[in-house]
C-alpha atoms as a PDB file:
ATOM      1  CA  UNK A   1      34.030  71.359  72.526  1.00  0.00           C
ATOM      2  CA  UNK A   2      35.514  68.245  72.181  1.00  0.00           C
ATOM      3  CA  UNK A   3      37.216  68.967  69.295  1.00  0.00           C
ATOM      4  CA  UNK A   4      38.305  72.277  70.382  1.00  0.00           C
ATOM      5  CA  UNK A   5      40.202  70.077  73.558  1.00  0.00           C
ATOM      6  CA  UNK A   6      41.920  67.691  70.427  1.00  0.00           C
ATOM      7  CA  UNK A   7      43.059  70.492  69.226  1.00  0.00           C
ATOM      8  CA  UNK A   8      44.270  71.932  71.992  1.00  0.00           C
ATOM      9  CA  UNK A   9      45.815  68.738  73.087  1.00  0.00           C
ATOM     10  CA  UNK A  10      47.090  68.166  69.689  1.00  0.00           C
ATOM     11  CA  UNK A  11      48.840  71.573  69.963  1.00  0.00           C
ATOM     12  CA  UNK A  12      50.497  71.102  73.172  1.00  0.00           C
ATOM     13  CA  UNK A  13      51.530  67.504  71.328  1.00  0.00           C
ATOM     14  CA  UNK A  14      52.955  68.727  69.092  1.00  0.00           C
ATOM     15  CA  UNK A  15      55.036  71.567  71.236  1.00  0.00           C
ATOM     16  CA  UNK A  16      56.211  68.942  73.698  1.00  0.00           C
ATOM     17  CA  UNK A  17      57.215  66.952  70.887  1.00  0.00           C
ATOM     18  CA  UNK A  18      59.135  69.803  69.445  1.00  0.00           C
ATOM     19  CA  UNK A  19      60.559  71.420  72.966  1.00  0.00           C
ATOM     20  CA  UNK A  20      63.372  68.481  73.491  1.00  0.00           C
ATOM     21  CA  UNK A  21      64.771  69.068  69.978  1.00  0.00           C
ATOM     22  CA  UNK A  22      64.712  72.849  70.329  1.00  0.00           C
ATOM     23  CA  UNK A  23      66.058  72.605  73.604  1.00  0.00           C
ATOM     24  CA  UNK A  24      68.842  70.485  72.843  1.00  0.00           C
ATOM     25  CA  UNK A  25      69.864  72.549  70.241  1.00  0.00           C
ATOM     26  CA  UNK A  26      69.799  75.598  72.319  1.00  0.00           C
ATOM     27  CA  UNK A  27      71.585  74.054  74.548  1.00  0.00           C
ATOM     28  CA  UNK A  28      74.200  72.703  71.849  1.00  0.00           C
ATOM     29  CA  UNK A  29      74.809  76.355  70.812  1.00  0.00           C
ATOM     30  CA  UNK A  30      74.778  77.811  74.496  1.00  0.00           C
ATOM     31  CA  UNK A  31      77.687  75.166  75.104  1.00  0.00           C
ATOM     32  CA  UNK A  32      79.407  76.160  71.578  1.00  0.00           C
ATOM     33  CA  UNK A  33      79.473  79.290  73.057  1.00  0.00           C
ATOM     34  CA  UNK A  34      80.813  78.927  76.380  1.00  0.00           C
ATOM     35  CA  UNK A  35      83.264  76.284  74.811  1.00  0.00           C
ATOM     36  CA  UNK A  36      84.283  78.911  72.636  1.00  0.00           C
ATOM     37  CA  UNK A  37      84.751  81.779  75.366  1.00  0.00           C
ATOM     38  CA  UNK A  38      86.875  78.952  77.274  1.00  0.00           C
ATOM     39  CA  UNK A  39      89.123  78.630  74.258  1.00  0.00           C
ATOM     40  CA  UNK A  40      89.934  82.435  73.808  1.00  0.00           C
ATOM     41  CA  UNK A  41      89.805  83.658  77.510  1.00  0.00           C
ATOM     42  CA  UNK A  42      93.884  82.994  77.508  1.00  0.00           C
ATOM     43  CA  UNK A  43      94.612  84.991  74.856  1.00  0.00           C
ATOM     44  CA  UNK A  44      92.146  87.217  76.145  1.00  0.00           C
ATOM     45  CA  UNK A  45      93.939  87.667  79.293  1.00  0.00           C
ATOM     46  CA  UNK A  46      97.479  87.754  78.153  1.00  0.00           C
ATOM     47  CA  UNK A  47      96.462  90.530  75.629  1.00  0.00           C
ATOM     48  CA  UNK A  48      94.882  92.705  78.425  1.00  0.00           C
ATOM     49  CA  UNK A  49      98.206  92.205  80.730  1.00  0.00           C
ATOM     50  CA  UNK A  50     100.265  93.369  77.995  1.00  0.00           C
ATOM     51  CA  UNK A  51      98.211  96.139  77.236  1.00  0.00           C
ATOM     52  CA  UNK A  52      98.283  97.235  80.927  1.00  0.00           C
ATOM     53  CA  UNK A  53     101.062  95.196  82.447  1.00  0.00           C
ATOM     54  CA  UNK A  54     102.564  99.179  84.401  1.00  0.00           C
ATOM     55  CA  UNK A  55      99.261  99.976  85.762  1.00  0.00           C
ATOM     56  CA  UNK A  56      98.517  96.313  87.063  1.00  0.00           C
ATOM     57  CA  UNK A  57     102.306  95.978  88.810  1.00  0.00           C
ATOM     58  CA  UNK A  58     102.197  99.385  90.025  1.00  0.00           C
ATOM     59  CA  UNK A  59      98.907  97.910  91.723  1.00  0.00           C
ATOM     60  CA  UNK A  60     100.017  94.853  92.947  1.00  0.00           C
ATOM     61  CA  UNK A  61     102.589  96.629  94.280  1.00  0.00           C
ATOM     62  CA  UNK A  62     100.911  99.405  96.142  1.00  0.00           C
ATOM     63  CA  UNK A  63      99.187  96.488  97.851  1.00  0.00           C
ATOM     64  CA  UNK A  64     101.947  93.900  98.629  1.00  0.00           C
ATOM     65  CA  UNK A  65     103.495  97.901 100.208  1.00  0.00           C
ATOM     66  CA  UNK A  66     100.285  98.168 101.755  1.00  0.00           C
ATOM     67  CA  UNK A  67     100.031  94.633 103.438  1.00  0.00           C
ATOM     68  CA  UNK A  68     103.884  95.143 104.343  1.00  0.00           C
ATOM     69  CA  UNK A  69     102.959  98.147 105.905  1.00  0.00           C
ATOM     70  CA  UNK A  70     100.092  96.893 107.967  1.00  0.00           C
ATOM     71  CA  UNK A  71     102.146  94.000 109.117  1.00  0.00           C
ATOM     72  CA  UNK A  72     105.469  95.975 109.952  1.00  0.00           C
ATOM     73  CA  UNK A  73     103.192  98.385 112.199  1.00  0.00           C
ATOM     74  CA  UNK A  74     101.548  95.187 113.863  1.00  0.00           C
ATOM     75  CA  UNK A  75     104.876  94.141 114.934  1.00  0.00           C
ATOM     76  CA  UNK A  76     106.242  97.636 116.066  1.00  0.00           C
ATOM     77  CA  UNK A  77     103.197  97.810 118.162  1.00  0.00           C
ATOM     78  CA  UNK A  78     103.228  94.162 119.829  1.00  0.00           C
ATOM     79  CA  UNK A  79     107.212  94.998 120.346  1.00  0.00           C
ATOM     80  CA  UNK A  80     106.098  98.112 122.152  1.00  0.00           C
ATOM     81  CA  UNK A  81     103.461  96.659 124.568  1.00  0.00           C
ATOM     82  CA  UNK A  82     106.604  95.206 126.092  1.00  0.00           C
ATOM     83  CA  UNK A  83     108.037  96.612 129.254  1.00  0.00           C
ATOM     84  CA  UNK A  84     110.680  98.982 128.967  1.00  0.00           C
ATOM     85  CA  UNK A  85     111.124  98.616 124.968  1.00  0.00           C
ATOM     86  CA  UNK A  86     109.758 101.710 124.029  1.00  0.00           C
ATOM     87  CA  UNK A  87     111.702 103.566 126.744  1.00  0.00           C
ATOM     88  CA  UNK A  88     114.659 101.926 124.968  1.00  0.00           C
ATOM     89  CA  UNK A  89     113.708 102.397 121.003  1.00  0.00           C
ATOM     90  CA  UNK A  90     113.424 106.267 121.841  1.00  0.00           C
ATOM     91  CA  UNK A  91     116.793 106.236 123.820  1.00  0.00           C
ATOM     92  CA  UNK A  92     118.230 105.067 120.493  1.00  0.00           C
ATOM     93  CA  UNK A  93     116.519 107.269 118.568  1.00  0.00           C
ATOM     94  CA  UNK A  94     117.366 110.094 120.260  1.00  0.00           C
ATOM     95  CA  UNK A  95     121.340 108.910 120.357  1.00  0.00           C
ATOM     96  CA  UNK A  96     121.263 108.493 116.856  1.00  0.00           C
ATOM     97  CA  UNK A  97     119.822 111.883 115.666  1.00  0.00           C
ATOM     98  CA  UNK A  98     122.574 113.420 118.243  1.00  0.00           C
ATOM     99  CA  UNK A  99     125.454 111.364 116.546  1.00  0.00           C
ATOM    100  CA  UNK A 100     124.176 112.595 113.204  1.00  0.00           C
ATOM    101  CA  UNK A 101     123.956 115.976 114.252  1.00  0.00           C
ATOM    102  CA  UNK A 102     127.566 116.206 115.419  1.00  0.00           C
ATOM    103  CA  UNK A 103     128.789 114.299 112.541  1.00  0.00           C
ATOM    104  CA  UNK A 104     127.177 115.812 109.535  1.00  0.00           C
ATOM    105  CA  UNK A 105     125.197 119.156 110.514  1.00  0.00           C
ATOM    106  CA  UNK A 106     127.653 120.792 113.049  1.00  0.00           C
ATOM    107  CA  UNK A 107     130.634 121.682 110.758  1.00  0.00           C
ATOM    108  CA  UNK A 108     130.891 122.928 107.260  1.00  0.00           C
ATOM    109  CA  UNK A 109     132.949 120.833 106.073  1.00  0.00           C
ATOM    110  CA  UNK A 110     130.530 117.713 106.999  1.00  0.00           C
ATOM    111  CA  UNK A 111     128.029 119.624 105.721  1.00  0.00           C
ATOM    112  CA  UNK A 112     129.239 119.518 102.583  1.00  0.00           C
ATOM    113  CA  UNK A 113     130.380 116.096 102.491  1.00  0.00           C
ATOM    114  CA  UNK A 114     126.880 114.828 103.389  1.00  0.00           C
ATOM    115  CA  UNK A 115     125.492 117.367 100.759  1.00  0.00           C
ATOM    116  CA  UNK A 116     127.821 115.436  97.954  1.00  0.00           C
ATOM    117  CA  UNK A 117     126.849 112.039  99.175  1.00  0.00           C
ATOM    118  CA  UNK A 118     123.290 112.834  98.676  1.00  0.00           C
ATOM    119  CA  UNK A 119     124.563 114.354  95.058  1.00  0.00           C
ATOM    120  CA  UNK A 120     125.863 111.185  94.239  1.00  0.00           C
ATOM    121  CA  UNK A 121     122.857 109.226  95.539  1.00  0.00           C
ATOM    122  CA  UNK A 122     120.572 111.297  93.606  1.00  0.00           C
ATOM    123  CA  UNK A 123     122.485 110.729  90.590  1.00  0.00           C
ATOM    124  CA  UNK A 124     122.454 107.035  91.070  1.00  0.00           C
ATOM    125  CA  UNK A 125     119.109 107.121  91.228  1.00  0.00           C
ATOM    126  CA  UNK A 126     118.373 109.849  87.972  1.00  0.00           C
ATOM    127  CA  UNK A 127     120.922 107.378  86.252  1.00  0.00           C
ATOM    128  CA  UNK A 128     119.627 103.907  86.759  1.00  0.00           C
ATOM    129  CA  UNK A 129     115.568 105.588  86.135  1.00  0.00           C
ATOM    130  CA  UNK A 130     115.967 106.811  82.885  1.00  0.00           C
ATOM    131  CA  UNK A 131     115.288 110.125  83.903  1.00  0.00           C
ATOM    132  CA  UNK A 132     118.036 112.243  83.066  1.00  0.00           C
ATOM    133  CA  UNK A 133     117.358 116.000  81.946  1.00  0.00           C
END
């Protein structure tokens, strides 16, 4: 029995002995590793911006819209909570769609000048997109 204990003891010895050295190596090669991921996650990112550098502006840019949105709204509705504002924003709405009514939409002739200006805006835009048939 005793000697079965020895050798048991010797065992775990011998394992405890062994344990720091494999540990520290492990270790060594866990940090090799993680150095080594440190040292290529730049490239690593530049290459998957320039890969998909449209889809992650068109993103960033839905959201900064988004957030602009959000806050724009916030400050329409705290404006409106005033006394008498909204009364007044509608007043100018409603003047200003009766201006552009009898300026553009009553005659034919300023019907067809507003129908060029949009012609030319529309171009402006088809020219300066790329998207010209």
């Amino acid at each position: 029995m005793e000697t079965q204990i020895k050798k048991e003891y010797s065992t775990d010895l011998k394992l405890a002995e062994q344990a720091p050295a494999e540990l520290n190596y492990k270790a060594q090669k866990m940090g090799k590793q993680v150095s080594n991921f440190l040292a290529e996650l730049p490239d690593k990112i530049n290459k998957f911006y320039q890969e998909y550098k449209l889809p992650i502006l068109s993103f960033a840019l839905l959201v900064l819209t988004i957030i602009s949105l959000k806050i724009v709204l916030a400050i329409v509705g705290a404006v409106n909570g005033i006394p008498l504002v909204r009364p007044f924003f509608q007043l100018i709405g409603m003047c200003y769609t009766f201006w552009f009514i009898s300026r553009y939409l009553l005659k034919n002739s300023t019907r067809k000048e507003l129908a060029a200006e949009l012609d030319v805006a529309k171009q402006e835009v088809v020219e300066n997109t790329g998207l010209e048939s």
